[in-house]
Protein backbone atom coordinates (compact mmCIF):
# COMPACT_ATOMS: atom_id res chain seq x y z
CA UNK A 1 31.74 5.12 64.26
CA UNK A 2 28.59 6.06 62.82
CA UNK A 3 26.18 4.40 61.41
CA UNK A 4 23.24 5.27 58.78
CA UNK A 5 20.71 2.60 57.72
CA UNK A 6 17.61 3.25 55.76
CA UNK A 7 14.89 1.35 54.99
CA UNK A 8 11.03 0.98 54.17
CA UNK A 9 11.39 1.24 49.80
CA UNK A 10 9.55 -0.90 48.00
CA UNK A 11 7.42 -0.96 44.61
CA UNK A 12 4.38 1.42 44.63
CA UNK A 13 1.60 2.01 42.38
CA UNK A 14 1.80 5.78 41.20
CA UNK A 15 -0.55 8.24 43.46
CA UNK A 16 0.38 6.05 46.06
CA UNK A 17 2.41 6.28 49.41
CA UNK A 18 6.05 5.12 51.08
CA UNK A 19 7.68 5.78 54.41
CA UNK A 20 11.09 5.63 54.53
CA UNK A 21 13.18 5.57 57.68
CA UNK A 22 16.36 6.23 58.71
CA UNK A 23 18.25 5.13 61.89
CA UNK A 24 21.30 6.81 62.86
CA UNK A 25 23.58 5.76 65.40
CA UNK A 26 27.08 7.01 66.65
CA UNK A 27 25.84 10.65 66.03
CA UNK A 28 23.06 12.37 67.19
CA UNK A 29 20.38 13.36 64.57
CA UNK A 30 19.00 16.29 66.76
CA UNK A 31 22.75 17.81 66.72
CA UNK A 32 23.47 16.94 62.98
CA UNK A 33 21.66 18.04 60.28
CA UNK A 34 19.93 15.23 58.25
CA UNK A 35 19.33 14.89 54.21
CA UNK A 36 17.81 12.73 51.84
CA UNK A 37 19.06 11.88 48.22
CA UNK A 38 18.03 10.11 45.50
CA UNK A 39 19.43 8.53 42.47
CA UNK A 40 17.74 7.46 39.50
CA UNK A 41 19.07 5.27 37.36
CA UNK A 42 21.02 7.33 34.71
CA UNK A 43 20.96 10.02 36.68
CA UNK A 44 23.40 12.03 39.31
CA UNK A 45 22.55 11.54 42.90
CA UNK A 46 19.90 14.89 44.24
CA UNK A 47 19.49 16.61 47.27
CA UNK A 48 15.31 16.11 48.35
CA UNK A 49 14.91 17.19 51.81
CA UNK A 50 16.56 18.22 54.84
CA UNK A 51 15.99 18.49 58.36
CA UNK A 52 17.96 21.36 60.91
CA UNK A 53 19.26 20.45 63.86
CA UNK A 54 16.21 22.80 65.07
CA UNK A 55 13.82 20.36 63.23
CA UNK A 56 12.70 22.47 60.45
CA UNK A 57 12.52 20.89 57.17
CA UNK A 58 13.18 21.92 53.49
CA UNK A 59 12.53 20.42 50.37
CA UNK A 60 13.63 20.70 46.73
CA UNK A 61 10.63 21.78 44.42
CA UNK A 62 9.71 18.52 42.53
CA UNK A 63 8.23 17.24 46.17
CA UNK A 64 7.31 20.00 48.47
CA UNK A 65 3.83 19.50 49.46
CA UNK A 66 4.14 15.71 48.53
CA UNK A 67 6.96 14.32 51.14
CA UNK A 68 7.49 15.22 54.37
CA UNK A 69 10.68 15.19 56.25
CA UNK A 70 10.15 14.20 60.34
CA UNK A 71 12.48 13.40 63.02
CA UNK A 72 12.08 11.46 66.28
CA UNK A 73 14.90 12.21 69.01
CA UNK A 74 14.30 9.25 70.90
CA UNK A 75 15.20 6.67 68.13
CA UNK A 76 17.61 9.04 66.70
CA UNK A 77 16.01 8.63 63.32
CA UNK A 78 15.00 10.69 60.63
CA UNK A 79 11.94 9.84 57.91
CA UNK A 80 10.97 10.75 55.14
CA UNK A 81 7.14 10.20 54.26
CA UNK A 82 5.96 10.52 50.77
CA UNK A 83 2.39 10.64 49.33
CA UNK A 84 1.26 11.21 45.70
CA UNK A 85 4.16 9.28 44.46
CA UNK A 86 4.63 9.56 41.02
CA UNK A 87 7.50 7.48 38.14
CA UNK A 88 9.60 10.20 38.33
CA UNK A 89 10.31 9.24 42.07
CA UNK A 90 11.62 6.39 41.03
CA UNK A 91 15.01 5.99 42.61
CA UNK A 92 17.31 4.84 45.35
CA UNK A 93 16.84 6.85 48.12
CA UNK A 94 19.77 7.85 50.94
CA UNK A 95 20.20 9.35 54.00
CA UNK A 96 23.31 11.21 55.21
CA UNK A 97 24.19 13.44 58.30
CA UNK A 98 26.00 14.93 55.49
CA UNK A 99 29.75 13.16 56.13
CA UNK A 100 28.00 9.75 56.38
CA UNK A 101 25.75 8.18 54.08
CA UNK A 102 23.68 4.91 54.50
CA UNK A 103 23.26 1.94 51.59
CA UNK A 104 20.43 3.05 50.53
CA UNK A 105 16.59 1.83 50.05
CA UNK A 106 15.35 1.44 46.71
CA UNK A 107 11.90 3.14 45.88
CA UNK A 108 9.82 2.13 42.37
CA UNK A 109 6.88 3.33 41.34
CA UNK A 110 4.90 1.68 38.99
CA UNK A 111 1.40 1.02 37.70
């Protein structure tokens, strides 16, 4: 069975920074491809970033060169740090191996 649990949202002032992590277990992340969503409220679910089984990340527009997609192999986890935050990343943030998606960490920024 495999399990996806994210973590590390929380409120942020705008310019600032978040982390988010992603643990993985019952799949391997280095085999599987790995994504992040988000969903604002009043808004469909987007793709942000992935990561390739070969490590190599890729990023929709509105956050290349802000967020940064990683992986660690050991802890079979995927992240997803993210500077220069600004309102419009406001939004519940989720990672999936693509079949399997976690709950979800909830990111607000805010002066």
């Amino acid at each position: 069975q495999v399990q996806v649990v994210e973590s590390g949202g929380g409120l942020v002032q705008p310019g600032g920074s978040l982390r988010l992590s992603c643990v993985v277990s019952g799949i391997s992340v280095r085999s599987s491809g790995m994504a992040w969503y988000r969903e604002a409220p009043g808004k469909q679910r987007e793709w942000v970033a992935s990561i390739n089984k070969f490590g190599i990340p890729y990023y929709t527009g509105s956050v290349d060169g802000r967020f940064t997609a990683s992986r660690d192999n050991a802890a079979n986890a995927v992240y997803l740090q993210m500077n220069k935050l600004n309102v419009s990343d406001t939004a519940t943030y989720f990672c999936t191996t693509g079949s399997d998606w976690g709950q979800g960490t909830q990111v607000i920024v805010s002066s």
